[in-house]
PDB file of N, CA and C in Angstrom:
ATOM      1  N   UNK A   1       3.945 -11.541 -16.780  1.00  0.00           N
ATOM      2  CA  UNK A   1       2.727 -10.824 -17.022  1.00  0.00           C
ATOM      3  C   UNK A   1       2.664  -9.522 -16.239  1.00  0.00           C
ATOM      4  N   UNK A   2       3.745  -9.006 -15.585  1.00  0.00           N
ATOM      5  CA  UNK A   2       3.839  -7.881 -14.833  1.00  0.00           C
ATOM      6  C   UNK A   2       3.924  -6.875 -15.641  1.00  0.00           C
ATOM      7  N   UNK A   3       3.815  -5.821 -15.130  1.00  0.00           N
ATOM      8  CA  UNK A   3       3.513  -4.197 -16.207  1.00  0.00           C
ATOM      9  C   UNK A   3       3.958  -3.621 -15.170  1.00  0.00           C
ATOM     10  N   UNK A   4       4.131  -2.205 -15.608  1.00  0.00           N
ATOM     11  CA  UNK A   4       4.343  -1.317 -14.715  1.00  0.00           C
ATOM     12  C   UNK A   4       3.928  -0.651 -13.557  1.00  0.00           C
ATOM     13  N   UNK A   5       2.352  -0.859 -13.796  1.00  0.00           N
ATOM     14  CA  UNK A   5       1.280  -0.059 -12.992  1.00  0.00           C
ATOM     15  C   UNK A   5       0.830  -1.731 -11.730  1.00  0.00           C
ATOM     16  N   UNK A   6       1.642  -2.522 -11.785  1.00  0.00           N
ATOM     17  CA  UNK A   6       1.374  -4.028 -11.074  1.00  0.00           C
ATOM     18  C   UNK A   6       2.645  -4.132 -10.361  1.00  0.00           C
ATOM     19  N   UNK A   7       2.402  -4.569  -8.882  1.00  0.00           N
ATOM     20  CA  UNK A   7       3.010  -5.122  -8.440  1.00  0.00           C
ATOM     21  C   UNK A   7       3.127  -6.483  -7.690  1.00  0.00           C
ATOM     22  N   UNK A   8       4.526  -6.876  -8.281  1.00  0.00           N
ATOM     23  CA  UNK A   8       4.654  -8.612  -8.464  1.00  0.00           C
ATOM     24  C   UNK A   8       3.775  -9.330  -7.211  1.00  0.00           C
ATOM     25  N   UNK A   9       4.468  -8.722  -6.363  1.00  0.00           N
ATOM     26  CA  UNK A   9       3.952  -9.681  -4.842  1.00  0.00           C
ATOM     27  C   UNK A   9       2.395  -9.446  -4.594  1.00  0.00           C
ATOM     28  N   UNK A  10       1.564  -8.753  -5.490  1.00  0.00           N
ATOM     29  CA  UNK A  10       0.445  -8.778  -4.802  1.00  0.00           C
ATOM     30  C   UNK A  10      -0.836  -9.310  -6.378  1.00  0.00           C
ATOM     31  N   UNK A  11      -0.302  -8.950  -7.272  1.00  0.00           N
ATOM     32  CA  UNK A  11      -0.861  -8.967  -8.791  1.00  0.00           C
ATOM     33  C   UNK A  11      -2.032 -10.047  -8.247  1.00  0.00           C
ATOM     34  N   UNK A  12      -1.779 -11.152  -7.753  1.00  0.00           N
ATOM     35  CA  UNK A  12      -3.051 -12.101  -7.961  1.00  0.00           C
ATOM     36  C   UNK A  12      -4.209 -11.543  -7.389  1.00  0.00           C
ATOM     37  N   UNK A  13      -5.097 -10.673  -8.382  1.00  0.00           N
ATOM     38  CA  UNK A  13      -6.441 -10.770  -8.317  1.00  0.00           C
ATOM     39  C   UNK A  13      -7.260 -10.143  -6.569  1.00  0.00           C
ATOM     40  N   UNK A  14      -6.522  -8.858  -6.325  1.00  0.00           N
ATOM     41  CA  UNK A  14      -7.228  -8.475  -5.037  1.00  0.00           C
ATOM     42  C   UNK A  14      -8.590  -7.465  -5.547  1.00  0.00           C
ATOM     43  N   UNK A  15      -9.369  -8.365  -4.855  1.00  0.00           N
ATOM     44  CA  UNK A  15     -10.981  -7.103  -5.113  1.00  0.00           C
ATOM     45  C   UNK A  15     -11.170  -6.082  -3.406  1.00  0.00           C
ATOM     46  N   UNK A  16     -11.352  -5.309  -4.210  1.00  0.00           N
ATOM     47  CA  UNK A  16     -12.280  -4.334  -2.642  1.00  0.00           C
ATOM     48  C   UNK A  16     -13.146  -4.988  -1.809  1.00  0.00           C
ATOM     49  N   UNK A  17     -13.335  -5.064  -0.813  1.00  0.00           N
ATOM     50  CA  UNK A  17     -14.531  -5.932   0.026  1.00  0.00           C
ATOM     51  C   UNK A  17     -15.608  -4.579   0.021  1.00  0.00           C
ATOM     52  N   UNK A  18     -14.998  -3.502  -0.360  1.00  0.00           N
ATOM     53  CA  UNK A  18     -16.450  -2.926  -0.201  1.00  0.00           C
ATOM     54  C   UNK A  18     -17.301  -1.960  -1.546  1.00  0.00           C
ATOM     55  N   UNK A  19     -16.337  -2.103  -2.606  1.00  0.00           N
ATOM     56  CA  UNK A  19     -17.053  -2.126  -4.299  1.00  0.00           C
ATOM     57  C   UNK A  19     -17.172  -3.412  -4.943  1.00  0.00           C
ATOM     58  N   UNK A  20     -16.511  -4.172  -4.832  1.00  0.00           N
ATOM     59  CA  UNK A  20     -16.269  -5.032  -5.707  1.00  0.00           C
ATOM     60  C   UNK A  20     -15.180  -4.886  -7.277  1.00  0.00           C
ATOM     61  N   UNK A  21     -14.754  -3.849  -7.097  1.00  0.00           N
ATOM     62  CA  UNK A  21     -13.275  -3.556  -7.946  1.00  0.00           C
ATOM     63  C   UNK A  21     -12.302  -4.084  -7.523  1.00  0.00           C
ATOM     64  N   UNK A  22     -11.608  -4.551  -8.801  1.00  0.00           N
ATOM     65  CA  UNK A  22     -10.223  -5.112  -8.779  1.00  0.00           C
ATOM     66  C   UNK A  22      -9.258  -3.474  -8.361  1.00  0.00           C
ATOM     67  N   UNK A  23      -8.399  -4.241  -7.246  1.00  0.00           N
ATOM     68  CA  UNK A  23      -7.376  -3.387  -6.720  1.00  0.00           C
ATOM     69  C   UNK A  23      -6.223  -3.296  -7.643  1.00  0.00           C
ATOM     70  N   UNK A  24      -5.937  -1.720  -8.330  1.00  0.00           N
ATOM     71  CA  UNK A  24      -4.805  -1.198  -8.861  1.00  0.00           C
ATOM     72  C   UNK A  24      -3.870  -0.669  -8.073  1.00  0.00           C
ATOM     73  N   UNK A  25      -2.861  -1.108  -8.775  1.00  0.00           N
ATOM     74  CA  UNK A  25      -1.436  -0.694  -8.562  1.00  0.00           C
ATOM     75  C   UNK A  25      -1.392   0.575  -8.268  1.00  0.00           C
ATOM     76  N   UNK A  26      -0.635   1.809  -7.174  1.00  0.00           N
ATOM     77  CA  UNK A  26      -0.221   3.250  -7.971  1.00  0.00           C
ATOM     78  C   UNK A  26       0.662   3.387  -6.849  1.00  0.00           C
ATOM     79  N   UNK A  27       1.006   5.021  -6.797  1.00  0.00           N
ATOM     80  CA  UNK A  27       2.041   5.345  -6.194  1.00  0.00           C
ATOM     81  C   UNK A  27       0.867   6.076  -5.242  1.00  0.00           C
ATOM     82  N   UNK A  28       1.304   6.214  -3.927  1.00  0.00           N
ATOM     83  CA  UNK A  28       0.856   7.121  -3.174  1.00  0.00           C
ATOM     84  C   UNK A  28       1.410   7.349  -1.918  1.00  0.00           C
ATOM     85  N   UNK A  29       1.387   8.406  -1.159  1.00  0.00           N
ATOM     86  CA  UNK A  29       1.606   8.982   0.387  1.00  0.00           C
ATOM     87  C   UNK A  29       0.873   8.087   1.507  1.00  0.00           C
ATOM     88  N   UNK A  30       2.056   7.357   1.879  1.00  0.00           N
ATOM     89  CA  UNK A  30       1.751   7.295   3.881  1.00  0.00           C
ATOM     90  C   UNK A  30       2.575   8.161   4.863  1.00  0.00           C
ATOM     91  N   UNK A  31       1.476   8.275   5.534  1.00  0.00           N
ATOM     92  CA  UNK A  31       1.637   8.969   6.832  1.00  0.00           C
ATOM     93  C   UNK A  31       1.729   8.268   8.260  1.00  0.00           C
ATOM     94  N   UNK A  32       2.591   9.027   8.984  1.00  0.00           N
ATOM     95  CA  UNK A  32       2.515   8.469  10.367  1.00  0.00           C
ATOM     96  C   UNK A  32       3.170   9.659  10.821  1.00  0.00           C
ATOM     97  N   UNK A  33       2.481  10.091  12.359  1.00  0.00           N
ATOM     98  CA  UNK A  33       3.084  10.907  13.481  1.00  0.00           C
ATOM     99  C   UNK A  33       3.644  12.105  12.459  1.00  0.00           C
ATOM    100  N   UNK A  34       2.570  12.858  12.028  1.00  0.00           N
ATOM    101  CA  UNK A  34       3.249  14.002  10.695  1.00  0.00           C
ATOM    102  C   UNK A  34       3.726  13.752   9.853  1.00  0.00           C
ATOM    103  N   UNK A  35       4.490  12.823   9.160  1.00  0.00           N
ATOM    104  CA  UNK A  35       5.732  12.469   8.321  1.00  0.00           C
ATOM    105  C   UNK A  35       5.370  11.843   7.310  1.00  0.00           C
ATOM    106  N   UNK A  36       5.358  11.589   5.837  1.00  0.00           N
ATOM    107  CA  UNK A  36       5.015  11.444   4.884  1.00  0.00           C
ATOM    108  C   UNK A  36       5.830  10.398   4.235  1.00  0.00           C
ATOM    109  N   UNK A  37       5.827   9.578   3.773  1.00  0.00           N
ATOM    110  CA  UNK A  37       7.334   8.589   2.986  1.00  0.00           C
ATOM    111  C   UNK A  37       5.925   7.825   1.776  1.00  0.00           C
ATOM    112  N   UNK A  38       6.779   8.046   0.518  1.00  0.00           N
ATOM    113  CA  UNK A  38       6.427   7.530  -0.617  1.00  0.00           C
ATOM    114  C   UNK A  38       6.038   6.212  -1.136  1.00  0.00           C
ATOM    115  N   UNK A  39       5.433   5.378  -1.290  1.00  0.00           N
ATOM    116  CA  UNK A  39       5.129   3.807  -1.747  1.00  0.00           C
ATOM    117  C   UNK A  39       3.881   3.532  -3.188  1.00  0.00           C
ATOM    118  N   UNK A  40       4.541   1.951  -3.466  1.00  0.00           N
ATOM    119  CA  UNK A  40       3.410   1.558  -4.595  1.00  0.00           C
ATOM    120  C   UNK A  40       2.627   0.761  -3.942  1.00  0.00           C
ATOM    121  N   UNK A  41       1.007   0.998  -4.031  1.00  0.00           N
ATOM    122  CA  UNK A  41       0.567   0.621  -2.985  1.00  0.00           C
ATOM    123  C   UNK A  41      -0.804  -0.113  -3.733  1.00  0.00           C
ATOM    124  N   UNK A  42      -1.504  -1.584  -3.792  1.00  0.00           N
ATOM    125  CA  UNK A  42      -2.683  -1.641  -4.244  1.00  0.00           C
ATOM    126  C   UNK A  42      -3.440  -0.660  -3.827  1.00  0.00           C
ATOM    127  N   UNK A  43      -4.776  -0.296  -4.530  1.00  0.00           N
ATOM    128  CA  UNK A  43      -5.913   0.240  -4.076  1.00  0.00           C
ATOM    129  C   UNK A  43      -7.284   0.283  -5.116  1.00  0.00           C
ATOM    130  N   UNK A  44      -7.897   0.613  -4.509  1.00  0.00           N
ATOM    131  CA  UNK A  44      -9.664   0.578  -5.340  1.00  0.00           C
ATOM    132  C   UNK A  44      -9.721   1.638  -5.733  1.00  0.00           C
ATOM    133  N   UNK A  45      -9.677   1.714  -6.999  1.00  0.00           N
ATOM    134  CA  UNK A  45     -10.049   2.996  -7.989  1.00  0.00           C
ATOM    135  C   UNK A  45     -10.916   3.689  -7.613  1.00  0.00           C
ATOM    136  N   UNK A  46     -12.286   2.927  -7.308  1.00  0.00           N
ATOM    137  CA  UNK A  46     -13.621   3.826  -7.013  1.00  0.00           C
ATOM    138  C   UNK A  46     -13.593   4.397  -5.798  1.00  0.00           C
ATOM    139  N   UNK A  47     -12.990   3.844  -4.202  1.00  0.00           N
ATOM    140  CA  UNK A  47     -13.324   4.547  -2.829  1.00  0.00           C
ATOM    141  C   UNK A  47     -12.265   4.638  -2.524  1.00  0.00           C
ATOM    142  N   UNK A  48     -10.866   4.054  -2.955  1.00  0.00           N
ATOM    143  CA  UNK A  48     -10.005   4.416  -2.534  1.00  0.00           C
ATOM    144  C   UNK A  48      -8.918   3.810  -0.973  1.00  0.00           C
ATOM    145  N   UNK A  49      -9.654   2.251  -1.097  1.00  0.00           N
ATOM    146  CA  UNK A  49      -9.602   1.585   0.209  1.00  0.00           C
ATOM    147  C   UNK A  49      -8.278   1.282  -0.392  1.00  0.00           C
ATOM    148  N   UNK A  50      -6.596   1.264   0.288  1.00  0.00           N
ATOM    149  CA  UNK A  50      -5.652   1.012   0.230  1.00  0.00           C
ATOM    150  C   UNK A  50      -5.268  -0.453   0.866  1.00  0.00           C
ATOM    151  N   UNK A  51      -4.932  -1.393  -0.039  1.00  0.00           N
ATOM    152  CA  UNK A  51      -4.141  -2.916   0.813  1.00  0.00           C
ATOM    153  C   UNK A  51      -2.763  -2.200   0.801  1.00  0.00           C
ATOM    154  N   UNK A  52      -2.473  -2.891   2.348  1.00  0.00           N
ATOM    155  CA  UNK A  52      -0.918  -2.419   2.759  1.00  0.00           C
ATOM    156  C   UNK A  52      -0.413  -4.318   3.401  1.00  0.00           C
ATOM    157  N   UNK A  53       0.284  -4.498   2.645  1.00  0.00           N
ATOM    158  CA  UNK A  53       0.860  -6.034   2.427  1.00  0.00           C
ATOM    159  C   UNK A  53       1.006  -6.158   4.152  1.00  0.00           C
ATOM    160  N   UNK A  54       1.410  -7.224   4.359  1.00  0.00           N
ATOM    161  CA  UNK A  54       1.909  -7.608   5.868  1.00  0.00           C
ATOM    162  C   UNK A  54       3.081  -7.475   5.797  1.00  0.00           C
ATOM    163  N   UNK A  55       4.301  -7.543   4.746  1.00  0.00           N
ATOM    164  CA  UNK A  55       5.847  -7.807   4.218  1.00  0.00           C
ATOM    165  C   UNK A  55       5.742  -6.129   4.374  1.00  0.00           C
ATOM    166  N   UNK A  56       4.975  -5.235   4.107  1.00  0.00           N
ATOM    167  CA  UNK A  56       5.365  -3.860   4.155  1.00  0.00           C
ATOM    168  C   UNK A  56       4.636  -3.052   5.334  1.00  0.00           C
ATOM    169  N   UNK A  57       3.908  -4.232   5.988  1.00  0.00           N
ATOM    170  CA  UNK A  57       3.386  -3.803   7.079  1.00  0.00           C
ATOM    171  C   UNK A  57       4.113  -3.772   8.309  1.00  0.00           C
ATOM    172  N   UNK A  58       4.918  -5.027   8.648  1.00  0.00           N
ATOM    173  CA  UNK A  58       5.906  -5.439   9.211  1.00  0.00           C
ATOM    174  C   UNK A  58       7.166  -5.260   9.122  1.00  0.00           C
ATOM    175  N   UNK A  59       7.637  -5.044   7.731  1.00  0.00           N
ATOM    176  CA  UNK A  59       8.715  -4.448   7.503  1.00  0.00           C
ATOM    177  C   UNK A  59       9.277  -3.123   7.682  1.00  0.00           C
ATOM    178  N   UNK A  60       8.588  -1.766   6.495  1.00  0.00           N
ATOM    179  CA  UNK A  60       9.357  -0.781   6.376  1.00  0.00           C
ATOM    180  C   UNK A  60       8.375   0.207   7.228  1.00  0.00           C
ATOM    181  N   UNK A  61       7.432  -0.342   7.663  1.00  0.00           N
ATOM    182  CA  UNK A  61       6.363   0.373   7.760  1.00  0.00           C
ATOM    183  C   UNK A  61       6.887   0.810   9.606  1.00  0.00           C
ATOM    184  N   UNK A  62       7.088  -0.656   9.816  1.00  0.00           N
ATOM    185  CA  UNK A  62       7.573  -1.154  11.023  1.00  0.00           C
ATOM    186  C   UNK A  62       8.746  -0.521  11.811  1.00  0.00           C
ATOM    187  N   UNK A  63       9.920  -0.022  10.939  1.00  0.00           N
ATOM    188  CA  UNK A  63      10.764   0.514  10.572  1.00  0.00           C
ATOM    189  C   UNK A  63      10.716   2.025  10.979  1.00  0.00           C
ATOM    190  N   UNK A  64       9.632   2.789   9.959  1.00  0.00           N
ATOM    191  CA  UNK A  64       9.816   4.205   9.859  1.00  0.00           C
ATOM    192  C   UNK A  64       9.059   4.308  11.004  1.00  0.00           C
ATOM    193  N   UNK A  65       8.047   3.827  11.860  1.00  0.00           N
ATOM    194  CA  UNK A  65       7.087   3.788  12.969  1.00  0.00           C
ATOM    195  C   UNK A  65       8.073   3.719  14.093  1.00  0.00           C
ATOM    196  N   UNK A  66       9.168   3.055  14.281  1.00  0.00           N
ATOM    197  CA  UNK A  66      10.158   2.894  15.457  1.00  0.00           C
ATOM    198  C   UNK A  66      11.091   4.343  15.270  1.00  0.00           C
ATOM    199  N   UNK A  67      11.629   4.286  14.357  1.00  0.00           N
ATOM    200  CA  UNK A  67      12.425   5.251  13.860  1.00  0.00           C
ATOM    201  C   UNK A  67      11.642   6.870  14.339  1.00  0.00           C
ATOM    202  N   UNK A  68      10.883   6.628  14.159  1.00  0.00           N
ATOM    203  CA  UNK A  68       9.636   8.259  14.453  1.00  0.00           C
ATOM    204  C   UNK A  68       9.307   7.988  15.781  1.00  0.00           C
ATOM    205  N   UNK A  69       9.127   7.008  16.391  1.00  0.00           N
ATOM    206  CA  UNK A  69       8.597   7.060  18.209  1.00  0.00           C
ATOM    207  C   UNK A  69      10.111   7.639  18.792  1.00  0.00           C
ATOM    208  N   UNK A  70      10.962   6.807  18.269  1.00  0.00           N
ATOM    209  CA  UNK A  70      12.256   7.212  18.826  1.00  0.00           C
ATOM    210  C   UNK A  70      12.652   8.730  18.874  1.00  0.00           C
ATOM    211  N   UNK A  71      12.288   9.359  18.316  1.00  0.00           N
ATOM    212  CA  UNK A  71      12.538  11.007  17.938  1.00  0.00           C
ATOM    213  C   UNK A  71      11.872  11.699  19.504  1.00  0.00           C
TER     214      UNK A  71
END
């Protein structure tokens, strides 16, 4: 039941805690310490509140954050 604009690991049914909209799929910009790196990221259409998984919180996120202190 996956599509394009969905992603697998999160598809089940996330609402905003602060509209009450179902969280869409898209592409967008994170930032840290200046630096910009690309992701598909849930979020709320209407305000724009972004879920950032714990698997990508901990992981790559985790990653480019060490990688950039280290500099």
């Amino acid at each position: 039941m996956s599509s394009a604009n969905q992603l697998p690991e999160l598809e089940a049914g996330w609402v905003c805690l602060h509209c009450g909209c179902s969280l869409e799929a898209g592409k967008m910009m994170a930032s840290y310490l200046g630096n910009s790196f690309p992701g598909d990221l849930m979020r709320c259409p209407q305000c724009g509140v972004t879920l950032v998984s714990e698997e990508l919180a901990l992981g790559k996120m985790a990653e480019v954050e060490r990688a950039l202190e280290d500099k």
